[in-house]
Protein backbone atom coordinates (compact mmCIF):
# COMPACT_ATOMS: atom_id res chain seq x y z
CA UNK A 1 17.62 34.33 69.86
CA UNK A 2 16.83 31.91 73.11
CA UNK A 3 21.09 30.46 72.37
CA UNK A 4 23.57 31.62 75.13
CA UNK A 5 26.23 31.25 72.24
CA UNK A 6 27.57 34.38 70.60
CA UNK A 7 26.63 33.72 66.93
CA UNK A 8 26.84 35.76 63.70
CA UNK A 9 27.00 35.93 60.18
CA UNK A 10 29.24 37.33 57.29
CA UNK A 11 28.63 37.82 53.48
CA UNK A 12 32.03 36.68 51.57
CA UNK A 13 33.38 40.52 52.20
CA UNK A 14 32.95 39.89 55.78
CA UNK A 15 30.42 42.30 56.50
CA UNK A 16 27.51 40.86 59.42
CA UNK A 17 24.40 39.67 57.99
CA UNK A 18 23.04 38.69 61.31
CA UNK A 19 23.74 38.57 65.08
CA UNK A 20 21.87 37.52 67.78
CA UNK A 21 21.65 39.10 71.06
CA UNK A 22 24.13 37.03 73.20
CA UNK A 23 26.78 37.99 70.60
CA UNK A 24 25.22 41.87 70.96
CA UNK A 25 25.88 41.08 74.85
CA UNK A 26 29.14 39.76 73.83
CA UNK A 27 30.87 42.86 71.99
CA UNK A 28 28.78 45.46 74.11
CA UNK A 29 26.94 46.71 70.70
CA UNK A 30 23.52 47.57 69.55
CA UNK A 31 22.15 45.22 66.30
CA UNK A 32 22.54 48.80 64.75
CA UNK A 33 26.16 49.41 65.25
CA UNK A 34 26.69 45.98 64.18
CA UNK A 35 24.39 44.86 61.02
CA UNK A 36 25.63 45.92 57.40
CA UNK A 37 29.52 46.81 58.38
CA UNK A 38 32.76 44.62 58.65
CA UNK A 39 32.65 42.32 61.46
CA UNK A 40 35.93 42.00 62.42
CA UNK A 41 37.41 45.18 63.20
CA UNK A 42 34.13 45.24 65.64
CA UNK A 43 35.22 42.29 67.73
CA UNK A 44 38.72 42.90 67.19
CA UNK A 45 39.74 46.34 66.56
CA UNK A 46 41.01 47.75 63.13
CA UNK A 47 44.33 45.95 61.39
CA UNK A 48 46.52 46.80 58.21
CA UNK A 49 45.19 45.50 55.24
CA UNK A 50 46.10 42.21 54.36
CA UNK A 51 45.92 40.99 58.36
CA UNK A 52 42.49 40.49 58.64
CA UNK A 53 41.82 36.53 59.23
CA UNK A 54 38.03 36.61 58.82
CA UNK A 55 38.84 38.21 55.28
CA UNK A 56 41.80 35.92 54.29
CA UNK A 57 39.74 32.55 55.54
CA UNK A 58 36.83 34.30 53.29
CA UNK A 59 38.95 35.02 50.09
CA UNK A 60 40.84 31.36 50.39
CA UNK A 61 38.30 29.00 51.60
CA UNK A 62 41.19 27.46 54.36
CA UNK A 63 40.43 28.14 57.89
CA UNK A 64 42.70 29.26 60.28
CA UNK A 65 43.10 29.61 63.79
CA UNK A 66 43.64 33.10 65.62
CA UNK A 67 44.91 34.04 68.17
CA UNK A 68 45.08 37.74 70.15
């Protein structure tokens, strides 16, 4: 909680098992709105199936680097 970093955490679907409040600060969302649903359509907005990095790096295991 005391970090100025933005940090969270994802199950292997993606969905945010934790946040703390600079990332809350960050994406300009409550822990409410944020906890329990898909984490990257929140920081990033909603893509097509099958675009999604956080759930491609999840389903492979390879890490990638994005880019908006």
């Amino acid at each position: 909680d005391s970090s100025g970093e933005g940090t969270c955490g994802v199950d292997h679907a993606g969905v945010c098992t934790f946040v703390n409040p600079a990332a809350l600060r960050m994406l300009g969302r409550s822990q409410a709105d944020v906890l329990g649903r898909a984490f990257y359509p929140l920081a990033h907005g909603p893509r097509p199936a099958g675009e999604d990095p956080v759930a491609r790096v999840l389903r492979t295991g390879r890490g990638e680097r994005v880019s908006d």
